[in-house]
C-alpha atoms as a PDB file:
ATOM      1  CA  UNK A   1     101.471  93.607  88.573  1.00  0.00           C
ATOM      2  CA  UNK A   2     100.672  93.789  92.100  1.00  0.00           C
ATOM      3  CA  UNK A   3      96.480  93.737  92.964  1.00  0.00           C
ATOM      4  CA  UNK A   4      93.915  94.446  95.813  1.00  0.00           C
ATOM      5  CA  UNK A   5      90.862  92.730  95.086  1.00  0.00           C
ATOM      6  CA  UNK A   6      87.721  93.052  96.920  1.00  0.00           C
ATOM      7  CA  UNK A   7      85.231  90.406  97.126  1.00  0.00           C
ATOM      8  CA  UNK A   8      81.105  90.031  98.493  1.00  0.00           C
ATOM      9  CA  UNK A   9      79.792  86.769  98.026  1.00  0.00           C
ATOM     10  CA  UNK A  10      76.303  86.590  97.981  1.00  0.00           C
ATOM     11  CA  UNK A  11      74.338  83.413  97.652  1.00  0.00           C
ATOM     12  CA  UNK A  12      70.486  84.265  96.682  1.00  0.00           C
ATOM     13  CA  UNK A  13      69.106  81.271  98.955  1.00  0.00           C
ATOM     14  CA  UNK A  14      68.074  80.830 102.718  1.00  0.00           C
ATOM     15  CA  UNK A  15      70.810  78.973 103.732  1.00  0.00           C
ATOM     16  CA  UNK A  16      73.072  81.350 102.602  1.00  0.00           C
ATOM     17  CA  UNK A  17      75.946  81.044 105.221  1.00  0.00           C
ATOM     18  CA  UNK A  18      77.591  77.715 104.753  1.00  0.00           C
ATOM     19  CA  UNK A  19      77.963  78.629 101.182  1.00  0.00           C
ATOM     20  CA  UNK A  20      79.538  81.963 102.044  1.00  0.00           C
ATOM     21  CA  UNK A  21      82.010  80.527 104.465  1.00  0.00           C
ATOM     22  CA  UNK A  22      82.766  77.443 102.341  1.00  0.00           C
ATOM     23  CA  UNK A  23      83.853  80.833 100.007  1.00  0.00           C
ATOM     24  CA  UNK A  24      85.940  82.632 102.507  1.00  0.00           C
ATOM     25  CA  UNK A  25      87.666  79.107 104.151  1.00  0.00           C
ATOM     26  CA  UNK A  26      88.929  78.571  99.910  1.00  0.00           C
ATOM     27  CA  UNK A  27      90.562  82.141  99.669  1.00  0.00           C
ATOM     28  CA  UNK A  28      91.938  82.145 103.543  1.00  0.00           C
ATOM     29  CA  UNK A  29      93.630  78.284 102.570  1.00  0.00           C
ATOM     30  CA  UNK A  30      95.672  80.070  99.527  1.00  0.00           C
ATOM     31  CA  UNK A  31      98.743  81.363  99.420  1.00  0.00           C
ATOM     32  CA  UNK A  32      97.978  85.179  98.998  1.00  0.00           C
ATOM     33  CA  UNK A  33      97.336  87.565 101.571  1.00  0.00           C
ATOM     34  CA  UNK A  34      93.608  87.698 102.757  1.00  0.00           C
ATOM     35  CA  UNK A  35      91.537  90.199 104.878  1.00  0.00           C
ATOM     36  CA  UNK A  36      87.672  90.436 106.487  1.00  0.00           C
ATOM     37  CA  UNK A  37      85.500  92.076 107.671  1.00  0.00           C
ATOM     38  CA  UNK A  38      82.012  91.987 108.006  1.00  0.00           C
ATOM     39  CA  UNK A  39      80.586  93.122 104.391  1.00  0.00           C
ATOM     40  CA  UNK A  40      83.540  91.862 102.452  1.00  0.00           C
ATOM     41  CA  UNK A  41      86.726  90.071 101.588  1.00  0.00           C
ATOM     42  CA  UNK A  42      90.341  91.402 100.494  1.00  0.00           C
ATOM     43  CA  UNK A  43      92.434  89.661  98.813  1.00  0.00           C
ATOM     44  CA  UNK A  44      96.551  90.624  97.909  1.00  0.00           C
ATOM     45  CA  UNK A  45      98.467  89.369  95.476  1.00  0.00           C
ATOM     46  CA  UNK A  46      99.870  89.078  91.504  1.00  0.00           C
ATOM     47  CA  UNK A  47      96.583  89.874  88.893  1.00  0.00           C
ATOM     48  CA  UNK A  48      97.597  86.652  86.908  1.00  0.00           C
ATOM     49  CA  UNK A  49      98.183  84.821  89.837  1.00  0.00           C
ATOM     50  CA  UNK A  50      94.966  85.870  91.655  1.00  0.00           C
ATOM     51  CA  UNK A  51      92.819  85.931  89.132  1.00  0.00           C
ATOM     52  CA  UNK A  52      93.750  82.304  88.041  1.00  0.00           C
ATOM     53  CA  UNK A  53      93.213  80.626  91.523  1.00  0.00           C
ATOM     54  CA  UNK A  54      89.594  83.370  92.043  1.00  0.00           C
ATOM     55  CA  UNK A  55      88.519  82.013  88.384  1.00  0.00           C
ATOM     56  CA  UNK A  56      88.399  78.123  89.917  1.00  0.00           C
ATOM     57  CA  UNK A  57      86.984  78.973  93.238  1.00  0.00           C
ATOM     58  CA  UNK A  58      84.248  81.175  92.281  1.00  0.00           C
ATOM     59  CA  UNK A  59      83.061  78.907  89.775  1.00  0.00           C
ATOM     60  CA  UNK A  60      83.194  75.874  92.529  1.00  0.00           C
ATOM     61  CA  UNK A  61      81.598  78.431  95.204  1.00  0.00           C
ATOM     62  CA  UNK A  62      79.089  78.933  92.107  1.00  0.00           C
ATOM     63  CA  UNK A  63      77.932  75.358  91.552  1.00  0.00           C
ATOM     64  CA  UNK A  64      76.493  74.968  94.671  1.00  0.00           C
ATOM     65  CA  UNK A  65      74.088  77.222  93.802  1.00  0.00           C
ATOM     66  CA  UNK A  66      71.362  78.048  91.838  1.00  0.00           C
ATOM     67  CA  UNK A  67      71.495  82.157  91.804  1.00  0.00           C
ATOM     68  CA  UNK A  68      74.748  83.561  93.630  1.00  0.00           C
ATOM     69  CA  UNK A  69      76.030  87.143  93.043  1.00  0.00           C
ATOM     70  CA  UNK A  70      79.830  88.372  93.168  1.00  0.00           C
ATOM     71  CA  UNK A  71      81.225  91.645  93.571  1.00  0.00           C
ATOM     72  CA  UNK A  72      84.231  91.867  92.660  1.00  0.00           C
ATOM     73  CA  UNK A  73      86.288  95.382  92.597  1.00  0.00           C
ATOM     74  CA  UNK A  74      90.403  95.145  91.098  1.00  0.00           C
ATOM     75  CA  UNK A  75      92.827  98.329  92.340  1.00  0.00           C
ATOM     76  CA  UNK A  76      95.971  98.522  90.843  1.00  0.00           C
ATOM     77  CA  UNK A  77      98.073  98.057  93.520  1.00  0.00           C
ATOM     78  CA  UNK A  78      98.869  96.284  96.748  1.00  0.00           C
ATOM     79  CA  UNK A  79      96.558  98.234  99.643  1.00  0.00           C
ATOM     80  CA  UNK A  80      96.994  94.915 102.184  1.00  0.00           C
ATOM     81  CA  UNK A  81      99.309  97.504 104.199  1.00  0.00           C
ATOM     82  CA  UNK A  82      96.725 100.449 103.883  1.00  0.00           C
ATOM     83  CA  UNK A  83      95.834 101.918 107.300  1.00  0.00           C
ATOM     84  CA  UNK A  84      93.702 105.363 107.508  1.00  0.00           C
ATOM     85  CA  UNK A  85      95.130 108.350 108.568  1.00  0.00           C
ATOM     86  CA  UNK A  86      92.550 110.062 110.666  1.00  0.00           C
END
């Protein structure tokens, strides 16, 4: 089962950054299709396959850190095509 998964990363911390592109450098060095912009992160691929590799590298993003919140929203399909019609 194909998935579009949409991610915001959000350390609770001053130095927030690094931690948030230490996030987005993990998910753009996999194998799945991956897309930005600037409030969150997309990323395209099989749920079992995704959601295996997102369960290690949120919890590494989240041991950095002592408060971090994810977003996370899962549609049922692949939308890494999708382009707006208007």
């Amino acid at each position: 089962m194909k998935v579009s998964i949409e991610l915001t990363f959000t350390p609770l911390k001053d130095d927030y950054e690094p931690h948030i592109i230490t996030f987005i450098k993990s998910l753009r060095a996999s194998k799945f299709t991956v897309l930005e912009n600037p409030l969150s992160t997309q990323i395209y691929g099989d749920y079992n396959k995704v959601m295996s590799f997102l369960q290690i590298e949120i919890e590494k993003a989240f041991s950095d850190l002592d408060t971090a919140v994810l977003q996370m929203k899962i549609v049922k399909t692949d939308r890494s095509d999708y382009e707006p019609h208007f």
